[in-house]
PDB file of N, CA and C in Angstrom:
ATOM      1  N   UNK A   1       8.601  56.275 -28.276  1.00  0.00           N
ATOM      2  CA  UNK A   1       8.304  54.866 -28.276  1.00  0.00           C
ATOM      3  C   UNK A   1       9.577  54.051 -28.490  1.00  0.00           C
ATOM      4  N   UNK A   2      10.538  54.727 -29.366  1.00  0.00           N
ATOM      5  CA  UNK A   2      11.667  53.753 -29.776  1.00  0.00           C
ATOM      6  C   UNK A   2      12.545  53.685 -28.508  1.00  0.00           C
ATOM      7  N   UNK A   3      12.320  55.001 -27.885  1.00  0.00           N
ATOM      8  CA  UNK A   3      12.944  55.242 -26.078  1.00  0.00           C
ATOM      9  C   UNK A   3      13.155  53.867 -25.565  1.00  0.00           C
ATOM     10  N   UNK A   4      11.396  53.912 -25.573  1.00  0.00           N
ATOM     11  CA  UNK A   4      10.755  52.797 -24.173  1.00  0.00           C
ATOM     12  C   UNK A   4      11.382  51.338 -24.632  1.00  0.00           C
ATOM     13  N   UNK A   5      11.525  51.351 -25.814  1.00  0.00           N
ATOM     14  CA  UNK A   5      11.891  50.002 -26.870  1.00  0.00           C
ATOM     15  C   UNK A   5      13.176  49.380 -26.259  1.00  0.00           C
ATOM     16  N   UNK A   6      14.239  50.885 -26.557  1.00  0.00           N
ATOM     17  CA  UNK A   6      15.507  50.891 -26.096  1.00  0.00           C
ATOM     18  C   UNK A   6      15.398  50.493 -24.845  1.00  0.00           C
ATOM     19  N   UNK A   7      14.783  50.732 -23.801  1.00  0.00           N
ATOM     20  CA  UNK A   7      14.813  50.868 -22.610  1.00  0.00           C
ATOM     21  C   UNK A   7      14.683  49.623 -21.884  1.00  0.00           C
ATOM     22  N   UNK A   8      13.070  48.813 -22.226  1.00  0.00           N
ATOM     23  CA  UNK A   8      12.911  47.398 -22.320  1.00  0.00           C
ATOM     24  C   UNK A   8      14.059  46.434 -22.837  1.00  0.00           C
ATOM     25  N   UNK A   9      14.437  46.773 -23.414  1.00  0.00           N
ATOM     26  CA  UNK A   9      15.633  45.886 -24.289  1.00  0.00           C
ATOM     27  C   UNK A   9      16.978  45.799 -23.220  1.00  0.00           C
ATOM     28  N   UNK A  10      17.340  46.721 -22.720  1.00  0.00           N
ATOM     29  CA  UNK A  10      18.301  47.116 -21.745  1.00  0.00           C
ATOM     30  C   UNK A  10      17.954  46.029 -20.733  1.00  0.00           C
ATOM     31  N   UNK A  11      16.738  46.318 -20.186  1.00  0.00           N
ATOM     32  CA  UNK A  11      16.500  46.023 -19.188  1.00  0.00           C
ATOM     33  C   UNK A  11      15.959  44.430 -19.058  1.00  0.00           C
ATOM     34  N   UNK A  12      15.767  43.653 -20.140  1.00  0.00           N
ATOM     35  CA  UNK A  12      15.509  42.188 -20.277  1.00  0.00           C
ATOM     36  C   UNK A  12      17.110  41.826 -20.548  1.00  0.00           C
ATOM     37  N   UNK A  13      17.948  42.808 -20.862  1.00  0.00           N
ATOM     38  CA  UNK A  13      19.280  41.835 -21.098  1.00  0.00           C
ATOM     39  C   UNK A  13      20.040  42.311 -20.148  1.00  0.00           C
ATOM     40  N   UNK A  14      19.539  43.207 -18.992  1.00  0.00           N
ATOM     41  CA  UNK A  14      20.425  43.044 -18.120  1.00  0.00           C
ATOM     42  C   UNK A  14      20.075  41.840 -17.460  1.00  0.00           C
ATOM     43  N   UNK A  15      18.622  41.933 -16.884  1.00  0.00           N
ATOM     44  CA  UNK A  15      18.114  40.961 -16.086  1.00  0.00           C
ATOM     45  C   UNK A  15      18.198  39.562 -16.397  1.00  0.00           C
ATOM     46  N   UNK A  16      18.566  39.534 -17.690  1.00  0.00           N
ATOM     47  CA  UNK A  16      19.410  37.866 -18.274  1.00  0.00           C
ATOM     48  C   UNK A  16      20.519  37.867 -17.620  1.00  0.00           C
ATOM     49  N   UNK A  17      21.299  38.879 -17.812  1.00  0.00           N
ATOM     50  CA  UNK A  17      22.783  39.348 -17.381  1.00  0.00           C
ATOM     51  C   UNK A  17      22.828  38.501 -16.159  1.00  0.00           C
ATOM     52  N   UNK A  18      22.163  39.128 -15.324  1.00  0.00           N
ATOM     53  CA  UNK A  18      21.944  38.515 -13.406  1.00  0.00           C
ATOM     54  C   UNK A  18      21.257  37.535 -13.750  1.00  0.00           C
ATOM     55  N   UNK A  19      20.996  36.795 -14.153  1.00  0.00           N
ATOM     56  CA  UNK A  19      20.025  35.548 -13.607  1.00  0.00           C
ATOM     57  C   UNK A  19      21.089  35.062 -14.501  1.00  0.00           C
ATOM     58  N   UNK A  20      22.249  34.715 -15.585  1.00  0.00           N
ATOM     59  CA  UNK A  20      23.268  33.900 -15.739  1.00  0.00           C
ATOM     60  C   UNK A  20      23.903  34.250 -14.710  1.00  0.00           C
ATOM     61  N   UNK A  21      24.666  35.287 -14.199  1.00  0.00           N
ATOM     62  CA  UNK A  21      25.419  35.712 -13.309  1.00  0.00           C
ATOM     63  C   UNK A  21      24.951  34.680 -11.479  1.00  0.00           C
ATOM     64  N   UNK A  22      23.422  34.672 -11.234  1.00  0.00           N
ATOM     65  CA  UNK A  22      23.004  34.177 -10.216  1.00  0.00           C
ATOM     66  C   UNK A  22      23.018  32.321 -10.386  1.00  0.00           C
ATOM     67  N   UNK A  23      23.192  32.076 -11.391  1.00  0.00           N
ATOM     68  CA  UNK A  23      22.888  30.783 -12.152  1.00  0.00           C
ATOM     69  C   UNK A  23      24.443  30.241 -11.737  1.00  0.00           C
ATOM     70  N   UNK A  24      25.464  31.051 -12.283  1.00  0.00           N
ATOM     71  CA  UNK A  24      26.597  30.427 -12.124  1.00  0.00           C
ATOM     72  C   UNK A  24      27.049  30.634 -10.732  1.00  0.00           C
ATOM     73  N   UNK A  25      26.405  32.000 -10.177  1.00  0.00           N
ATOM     74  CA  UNK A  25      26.952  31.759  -8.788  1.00  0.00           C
ATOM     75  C   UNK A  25      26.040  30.319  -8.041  1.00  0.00           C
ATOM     76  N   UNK A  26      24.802  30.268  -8.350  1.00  0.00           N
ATOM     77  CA  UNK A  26      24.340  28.629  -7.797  1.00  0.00           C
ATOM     78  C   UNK A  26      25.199  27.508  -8.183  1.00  0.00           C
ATOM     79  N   UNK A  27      25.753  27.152  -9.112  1.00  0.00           N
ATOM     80  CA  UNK A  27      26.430  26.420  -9.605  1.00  0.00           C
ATOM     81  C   UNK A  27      27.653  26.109  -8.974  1.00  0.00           C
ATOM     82  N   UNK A  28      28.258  27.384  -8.533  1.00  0.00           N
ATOM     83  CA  UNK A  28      29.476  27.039  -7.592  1.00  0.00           C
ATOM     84  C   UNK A  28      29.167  26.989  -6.057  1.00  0.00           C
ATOM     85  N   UNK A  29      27.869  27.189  -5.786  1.00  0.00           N
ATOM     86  CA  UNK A  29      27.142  27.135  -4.117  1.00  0.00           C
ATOM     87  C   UNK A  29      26.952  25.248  -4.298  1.00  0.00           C
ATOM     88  N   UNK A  30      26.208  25.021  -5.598  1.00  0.00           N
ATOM     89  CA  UNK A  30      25.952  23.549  -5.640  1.00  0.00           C
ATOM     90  C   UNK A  30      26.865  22.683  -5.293  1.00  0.00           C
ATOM     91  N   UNK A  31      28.231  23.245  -6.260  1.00  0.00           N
ATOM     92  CA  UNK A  31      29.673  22.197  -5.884  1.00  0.00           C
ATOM     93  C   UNK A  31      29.704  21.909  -4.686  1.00  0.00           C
ATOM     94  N   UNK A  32      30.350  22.711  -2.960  1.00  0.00           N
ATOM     95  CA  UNK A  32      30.201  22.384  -2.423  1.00  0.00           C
ATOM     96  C   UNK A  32      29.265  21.660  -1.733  1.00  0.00           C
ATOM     97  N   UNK A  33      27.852  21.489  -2.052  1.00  0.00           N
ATOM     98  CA  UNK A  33      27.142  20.939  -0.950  1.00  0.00           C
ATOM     99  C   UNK A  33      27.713  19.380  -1.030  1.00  0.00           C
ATOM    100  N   UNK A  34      26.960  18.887  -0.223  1.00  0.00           N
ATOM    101  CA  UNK A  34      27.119  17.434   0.156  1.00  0.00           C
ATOM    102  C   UNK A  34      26.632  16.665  -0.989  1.00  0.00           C
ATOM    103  N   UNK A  35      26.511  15.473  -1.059  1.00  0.00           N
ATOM    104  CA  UNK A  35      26.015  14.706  -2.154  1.00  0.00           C
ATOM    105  C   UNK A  35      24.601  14.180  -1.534  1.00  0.00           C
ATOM    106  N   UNK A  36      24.304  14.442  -0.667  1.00  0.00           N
ATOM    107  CA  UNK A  36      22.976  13.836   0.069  1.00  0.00           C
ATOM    108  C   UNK A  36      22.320  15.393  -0.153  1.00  0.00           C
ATOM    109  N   UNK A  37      22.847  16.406   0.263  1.00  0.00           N
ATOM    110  CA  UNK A  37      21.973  17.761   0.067  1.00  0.00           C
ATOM    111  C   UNK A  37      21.867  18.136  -1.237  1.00  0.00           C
ATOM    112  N   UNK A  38      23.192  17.483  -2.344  1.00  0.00           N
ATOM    113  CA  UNK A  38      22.432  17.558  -3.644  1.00  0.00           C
ATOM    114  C   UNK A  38      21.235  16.553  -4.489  1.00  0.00           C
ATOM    115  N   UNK A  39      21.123  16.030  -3.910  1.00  0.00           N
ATOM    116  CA  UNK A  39      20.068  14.825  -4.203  1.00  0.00           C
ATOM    117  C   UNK A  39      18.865  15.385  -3.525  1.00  0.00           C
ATOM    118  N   UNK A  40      18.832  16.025  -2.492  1.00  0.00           N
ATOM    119  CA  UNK A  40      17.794  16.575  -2.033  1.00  0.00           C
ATOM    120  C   UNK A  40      17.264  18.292  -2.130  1.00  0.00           C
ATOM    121  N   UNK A  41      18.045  18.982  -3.352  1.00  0.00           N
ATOM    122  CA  UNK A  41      17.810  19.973  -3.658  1.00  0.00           C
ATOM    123  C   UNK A  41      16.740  20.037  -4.634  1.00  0.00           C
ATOM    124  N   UNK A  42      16.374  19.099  -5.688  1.00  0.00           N
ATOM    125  CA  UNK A  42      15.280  19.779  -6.086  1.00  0.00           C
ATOM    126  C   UNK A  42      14.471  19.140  -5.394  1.00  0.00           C
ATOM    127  N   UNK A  43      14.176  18.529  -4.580  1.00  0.00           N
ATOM    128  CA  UNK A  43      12.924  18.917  -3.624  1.00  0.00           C
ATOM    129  C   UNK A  43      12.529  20.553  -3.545  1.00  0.00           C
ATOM    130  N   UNK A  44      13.262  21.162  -3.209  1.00  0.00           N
ATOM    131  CA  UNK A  44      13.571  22.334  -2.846  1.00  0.00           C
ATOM    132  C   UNK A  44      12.331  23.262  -3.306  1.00  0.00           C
ATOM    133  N   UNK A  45      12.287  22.857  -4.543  1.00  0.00           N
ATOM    134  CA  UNK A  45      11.647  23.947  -5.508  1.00  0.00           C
ATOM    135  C   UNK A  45      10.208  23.098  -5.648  1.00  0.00           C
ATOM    136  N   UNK A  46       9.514  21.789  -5.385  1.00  0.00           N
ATOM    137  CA  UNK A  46       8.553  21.535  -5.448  1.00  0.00           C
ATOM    138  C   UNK A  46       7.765  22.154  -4.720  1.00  0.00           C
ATOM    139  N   UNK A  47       6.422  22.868  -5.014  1.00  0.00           N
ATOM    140  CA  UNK A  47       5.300  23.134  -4.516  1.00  0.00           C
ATOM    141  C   UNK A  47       4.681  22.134  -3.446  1.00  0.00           C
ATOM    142  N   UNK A  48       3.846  22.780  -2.728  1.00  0.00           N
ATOM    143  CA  UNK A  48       3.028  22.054  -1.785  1.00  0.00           C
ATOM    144  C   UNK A  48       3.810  20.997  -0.997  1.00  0.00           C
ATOM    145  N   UNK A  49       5.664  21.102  -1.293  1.00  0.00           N
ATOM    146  CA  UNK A  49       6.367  19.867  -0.168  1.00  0.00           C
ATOM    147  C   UNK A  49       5.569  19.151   0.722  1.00  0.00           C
ATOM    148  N   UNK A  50       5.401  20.323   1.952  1.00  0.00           N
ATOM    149  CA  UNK A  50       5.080  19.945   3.352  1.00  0.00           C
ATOM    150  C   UNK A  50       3.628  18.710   3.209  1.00  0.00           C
ATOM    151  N   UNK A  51       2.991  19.039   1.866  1.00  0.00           N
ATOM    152  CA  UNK A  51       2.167  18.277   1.989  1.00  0.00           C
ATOM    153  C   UNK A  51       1.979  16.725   1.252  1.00  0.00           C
ATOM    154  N   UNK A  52       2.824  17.140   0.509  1.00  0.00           N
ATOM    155  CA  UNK A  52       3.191  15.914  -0.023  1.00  0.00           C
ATOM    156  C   UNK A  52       4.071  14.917   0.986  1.00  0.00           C
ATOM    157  N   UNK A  53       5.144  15.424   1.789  1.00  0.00           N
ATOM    158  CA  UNK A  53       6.069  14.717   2.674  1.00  0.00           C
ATOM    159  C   UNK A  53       4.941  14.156   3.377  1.00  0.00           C
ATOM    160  N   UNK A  54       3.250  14.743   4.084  1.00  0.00           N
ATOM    161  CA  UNK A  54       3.198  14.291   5.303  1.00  0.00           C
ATOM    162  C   UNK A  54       1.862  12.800   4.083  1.00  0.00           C
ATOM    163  N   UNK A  55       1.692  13.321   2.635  1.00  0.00           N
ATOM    164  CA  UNK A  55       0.704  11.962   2.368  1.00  0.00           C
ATOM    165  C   UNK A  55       1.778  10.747   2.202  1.00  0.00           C
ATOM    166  N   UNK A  56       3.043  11.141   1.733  1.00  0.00           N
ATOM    167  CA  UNK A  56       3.770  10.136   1.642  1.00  0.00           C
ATOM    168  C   UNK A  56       4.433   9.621   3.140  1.00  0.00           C
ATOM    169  N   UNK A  57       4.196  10.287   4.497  1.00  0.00           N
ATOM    170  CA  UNK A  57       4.356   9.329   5.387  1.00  0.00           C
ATOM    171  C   UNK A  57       3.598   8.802   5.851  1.00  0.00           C
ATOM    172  N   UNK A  58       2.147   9.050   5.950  1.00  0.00           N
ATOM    173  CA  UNK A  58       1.156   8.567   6.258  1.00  0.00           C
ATOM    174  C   UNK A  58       1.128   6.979   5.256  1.00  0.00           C
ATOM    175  N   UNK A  59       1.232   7.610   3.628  1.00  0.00           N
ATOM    176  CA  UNK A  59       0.958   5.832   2.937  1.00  0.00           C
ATOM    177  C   UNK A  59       2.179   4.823   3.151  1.00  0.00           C
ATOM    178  N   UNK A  60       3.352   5.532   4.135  1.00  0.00           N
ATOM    179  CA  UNK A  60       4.792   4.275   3.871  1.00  0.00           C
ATOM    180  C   UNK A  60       4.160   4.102   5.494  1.00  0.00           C
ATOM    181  N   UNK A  61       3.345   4.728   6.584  1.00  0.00           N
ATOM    182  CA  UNK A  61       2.993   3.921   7.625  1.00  0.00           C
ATOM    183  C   UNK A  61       1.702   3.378   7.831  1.00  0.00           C
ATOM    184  N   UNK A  62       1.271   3.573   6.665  1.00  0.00           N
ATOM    185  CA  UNK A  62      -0.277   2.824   6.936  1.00  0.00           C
ATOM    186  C   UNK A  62      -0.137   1.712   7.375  1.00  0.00           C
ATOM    187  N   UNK A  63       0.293   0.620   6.611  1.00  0.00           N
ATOM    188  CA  UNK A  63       0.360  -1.087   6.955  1.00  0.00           C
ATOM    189  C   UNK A  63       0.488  -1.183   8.250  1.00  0.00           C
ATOM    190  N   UNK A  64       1.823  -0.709   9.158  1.00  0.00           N
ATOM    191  CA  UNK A  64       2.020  -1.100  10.493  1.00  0.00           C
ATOM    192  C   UNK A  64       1.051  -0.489  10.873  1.00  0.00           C
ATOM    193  N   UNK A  65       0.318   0.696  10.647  1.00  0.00           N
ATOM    194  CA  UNK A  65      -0.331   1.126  12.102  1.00  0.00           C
ATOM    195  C   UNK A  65      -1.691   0.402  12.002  1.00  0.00           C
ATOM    196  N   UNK A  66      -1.679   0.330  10.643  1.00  0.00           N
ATOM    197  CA  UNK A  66      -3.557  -0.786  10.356  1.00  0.00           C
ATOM    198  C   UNK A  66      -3.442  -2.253  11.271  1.00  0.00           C
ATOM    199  N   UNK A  67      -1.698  -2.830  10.793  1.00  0.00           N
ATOM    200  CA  UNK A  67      -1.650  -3.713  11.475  1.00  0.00           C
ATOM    201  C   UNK A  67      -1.803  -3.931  13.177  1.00  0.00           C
ATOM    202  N   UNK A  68      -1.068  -2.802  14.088  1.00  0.00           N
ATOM    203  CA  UNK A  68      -1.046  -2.397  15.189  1.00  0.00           C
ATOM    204  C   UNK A  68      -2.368  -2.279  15.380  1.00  0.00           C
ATOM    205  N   UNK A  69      -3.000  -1.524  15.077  1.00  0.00           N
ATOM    206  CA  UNK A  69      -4.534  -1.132  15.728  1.00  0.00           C
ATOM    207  C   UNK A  69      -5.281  -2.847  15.237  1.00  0.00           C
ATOM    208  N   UNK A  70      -5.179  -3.676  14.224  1.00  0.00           N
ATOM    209  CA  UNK A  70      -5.895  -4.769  13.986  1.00  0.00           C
ATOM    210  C   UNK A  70      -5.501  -5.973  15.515  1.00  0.00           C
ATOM    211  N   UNK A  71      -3.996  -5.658  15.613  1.00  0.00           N
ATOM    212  CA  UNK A  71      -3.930  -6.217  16.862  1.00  0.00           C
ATOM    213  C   UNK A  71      -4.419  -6.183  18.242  1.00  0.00           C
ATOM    214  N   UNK A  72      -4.667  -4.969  18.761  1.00  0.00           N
ATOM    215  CA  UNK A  72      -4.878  -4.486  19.905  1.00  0.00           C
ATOM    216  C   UNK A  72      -6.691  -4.517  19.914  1.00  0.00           C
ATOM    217  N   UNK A  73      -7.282  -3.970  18.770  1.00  0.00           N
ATOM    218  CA  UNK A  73      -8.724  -4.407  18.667  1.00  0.00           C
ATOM    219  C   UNK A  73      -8.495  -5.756  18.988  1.00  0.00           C
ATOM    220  N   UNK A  74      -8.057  -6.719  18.340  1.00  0.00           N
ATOM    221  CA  UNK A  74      -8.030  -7.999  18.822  1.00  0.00           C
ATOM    222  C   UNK A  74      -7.845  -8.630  20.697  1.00  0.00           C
ATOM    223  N   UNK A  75      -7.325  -7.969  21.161  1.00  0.00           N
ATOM    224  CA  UNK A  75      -6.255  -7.857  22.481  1.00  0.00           C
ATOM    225  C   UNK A  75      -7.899  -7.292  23.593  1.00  0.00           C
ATOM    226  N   UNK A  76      -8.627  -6.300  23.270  1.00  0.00           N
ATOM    227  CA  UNK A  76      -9.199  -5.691  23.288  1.00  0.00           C
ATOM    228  C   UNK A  76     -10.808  -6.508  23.378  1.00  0.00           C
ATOM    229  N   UNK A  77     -11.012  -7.227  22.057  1.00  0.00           N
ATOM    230  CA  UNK A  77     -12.032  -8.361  22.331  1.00  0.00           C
ATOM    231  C   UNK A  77     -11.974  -9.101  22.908  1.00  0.00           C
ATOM    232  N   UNK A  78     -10.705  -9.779  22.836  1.00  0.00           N
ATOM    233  CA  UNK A  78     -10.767 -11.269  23.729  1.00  0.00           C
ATOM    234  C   UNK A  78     -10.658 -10.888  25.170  1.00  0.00           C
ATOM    235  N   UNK A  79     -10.537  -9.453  26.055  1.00  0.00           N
ATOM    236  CA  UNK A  79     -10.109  -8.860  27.181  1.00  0.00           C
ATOM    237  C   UNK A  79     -11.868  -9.113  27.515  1.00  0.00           C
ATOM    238  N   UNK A  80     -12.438  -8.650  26.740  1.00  0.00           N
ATOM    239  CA  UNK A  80     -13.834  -8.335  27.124  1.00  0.00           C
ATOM    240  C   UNK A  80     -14.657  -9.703  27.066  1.00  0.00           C
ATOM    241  N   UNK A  81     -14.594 -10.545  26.171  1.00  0.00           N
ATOM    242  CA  UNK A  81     -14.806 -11.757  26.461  1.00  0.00           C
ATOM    243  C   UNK A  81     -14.928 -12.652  27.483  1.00  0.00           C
ATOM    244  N   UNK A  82     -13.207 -12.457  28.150  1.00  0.00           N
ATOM    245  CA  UNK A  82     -12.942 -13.539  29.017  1.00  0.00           C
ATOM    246  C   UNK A  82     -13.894 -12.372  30.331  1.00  0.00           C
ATOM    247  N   UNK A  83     -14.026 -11.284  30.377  1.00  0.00           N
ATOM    248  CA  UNK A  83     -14.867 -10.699  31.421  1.00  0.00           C
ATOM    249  C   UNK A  83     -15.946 -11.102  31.348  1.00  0.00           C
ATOM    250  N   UNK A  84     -16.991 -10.915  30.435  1.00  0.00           N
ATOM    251  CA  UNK A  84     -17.858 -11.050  30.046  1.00  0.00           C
ATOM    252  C   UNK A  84     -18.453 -13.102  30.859  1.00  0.00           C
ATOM    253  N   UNK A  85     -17.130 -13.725  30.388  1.00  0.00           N
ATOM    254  CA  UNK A  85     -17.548 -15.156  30.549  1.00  0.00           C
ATOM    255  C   UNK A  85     -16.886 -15.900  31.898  1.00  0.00           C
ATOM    256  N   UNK A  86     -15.986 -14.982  32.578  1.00  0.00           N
ATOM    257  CA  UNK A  86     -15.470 -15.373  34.059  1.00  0.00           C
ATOM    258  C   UNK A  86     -16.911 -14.979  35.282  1.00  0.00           C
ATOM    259  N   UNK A  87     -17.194 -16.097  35.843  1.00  0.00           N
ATOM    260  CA  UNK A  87     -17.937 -15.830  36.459  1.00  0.00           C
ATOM    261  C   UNK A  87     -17.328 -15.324  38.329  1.00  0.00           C
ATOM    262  N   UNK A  88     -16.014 -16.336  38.394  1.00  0.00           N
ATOM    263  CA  UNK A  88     -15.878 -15.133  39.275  1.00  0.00           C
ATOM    264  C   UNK A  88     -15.468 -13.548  39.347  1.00  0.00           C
ATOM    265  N   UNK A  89     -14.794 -13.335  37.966  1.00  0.00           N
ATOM    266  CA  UNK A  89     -14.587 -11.549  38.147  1.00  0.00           C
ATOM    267  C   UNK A  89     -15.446 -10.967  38.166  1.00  0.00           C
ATOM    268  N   UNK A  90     -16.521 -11.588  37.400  1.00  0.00           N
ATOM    269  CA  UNK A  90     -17.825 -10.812  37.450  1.00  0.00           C
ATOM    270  C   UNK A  90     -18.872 -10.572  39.155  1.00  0.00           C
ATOM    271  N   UNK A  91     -18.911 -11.783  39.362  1.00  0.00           N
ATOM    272  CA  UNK A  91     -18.545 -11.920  41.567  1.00  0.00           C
ATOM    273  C   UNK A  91     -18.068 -10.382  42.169  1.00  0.00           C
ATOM    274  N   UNK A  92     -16.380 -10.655  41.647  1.00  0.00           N
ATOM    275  CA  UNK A  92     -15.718  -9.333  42.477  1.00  0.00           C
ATOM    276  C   UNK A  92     -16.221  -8.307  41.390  1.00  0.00           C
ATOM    277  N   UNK A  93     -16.676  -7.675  40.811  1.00  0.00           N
ATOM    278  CA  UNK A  93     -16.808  -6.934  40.401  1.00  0.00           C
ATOM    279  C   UNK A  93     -18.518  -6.386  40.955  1.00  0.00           C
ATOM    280  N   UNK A  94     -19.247  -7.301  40.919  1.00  0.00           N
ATOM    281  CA  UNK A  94     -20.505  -7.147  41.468  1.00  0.00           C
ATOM    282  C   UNK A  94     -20.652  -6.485  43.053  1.00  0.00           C
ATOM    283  N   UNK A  95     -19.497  -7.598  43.446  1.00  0.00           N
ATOM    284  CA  UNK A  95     -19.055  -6.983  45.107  1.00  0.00           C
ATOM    285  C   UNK A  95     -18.865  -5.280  45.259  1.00  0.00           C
ATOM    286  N   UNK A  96     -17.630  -5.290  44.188  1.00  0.00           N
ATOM    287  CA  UNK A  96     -17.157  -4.071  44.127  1.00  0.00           C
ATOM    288  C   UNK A  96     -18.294  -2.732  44.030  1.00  0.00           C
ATOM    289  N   UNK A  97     -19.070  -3.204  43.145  1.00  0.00           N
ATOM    290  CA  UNK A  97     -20.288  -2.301  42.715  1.00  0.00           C
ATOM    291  C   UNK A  97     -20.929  -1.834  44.098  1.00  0.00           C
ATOM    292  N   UNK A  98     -21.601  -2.901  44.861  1.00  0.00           N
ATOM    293  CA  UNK A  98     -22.404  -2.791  45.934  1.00  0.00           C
ATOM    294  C   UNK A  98     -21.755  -1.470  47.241  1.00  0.00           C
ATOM    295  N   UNK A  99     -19.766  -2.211  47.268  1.00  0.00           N
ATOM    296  CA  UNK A  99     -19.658  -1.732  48.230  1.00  0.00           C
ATOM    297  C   UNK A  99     -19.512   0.055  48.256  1.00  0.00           C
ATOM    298  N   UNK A 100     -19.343   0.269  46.428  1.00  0.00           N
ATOM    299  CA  UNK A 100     -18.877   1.551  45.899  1.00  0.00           C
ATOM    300  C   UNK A 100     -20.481   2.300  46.301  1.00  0.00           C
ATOM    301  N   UNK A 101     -21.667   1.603  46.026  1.00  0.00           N
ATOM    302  CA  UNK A 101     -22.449   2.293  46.078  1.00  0.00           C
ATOM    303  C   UNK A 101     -22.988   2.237  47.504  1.00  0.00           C
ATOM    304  N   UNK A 102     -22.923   1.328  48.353  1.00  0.00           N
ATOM    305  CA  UNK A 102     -22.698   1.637  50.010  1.00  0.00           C
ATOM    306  C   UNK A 102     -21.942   2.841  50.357  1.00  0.00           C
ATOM    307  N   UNK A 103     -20.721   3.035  49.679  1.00  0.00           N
ATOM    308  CA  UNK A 103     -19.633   3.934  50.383  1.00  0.00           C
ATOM    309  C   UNK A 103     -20.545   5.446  49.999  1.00  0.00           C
ATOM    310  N   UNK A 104     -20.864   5.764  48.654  1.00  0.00           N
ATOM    311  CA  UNK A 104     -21.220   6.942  48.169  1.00  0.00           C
ATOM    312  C   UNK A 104     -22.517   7.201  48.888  1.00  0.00           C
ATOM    313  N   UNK A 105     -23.056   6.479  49.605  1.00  0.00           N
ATOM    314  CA  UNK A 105     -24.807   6.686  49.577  1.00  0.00           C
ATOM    315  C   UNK A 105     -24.691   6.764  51.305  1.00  0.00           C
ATOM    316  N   UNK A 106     -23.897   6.639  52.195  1.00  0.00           N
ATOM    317  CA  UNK A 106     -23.629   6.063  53.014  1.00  0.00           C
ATOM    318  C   UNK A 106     -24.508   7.565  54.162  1.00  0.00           C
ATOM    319  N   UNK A 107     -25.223   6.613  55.161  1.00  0.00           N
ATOM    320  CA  UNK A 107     -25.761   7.808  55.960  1.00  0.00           C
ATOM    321  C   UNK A 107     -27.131   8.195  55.379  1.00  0.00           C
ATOM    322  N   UNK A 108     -27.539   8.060  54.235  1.00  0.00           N
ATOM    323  CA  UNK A 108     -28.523   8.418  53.309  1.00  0.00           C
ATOM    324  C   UNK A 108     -29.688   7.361  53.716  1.00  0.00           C
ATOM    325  N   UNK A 109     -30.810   8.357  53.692  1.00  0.00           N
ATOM    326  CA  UNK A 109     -32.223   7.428  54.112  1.00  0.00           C
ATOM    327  C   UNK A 109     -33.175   7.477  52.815  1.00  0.00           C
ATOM    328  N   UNK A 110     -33.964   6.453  52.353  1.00  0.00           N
ATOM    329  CA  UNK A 110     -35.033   6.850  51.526  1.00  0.00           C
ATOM    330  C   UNK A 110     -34.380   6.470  50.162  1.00  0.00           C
ATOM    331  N   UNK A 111     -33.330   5.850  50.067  1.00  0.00           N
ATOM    332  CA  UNK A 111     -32.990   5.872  48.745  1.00  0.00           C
ATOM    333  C   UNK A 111     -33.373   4.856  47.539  1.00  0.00           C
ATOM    334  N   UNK A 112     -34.248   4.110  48.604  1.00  0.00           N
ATOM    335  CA  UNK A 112     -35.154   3.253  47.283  1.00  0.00           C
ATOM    336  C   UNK A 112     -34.670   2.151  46.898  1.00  0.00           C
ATOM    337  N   UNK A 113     -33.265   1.341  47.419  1.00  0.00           N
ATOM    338  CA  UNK A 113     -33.453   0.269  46.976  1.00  0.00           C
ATOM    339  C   UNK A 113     -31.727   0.444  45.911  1.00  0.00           C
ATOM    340  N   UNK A 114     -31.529   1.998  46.142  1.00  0.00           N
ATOM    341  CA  UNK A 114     -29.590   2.082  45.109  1.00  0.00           C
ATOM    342  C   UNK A 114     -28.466   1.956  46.156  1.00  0.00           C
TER     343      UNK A 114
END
């Protein structure tokens, strides 16, 4: 038992040994980086990043795109409106209907009145 004691003991102070040893070799990997890649290193080690990066781009673009889509819905009603209340597009469009369903039906007997 005093073996295994010895043995454990060895082996938690080596493995301190290397992890100061890996510590200081990070330390001199850190020096060189950039000052923008050190500012962005502990990101590094946060959990779940990828998902955090994509809620935090979604909430820094909400506004424009709520705004964008509030516009174009807008763009969108008043499009249908002025159709809705032009009586001649509604004309060519009626035209259009007739001649589309002339063209498709064309040659055809019995069709009742389409």
């Amino acid at each position: 038992e005093q073996h295994h004691l010895e043995a454990f003991s060895a082996q938690v102070l080596q493995s301190e040994a290397e992890r100061d040893r890996e510590v200081g070799e990070d330390e001199v990997r850190i020096e060189h980086l950039h000052s923008l890649e050190r500012r962005l290193l502990p990101f590094l080690h946060v959990p779940a990043l990828p998902e955090k990066v994509k809620i935090h781009h979604v909430c820094s673009t909400y506004k424009a795109l709520a705004d964008s889509l509030l516009d174009n819905y807008s763009l969108a009603e008043t499009a249908c409106q002025v159709v809705q209340e032009s009586p001649l597009l509604l004309d060519v469009l009626a035209v259009t209907l007739q001649i589309a369903s002339y063209v498709k039906n064309f040659g055809a007997t019995g069709l009742g009145g389409q």
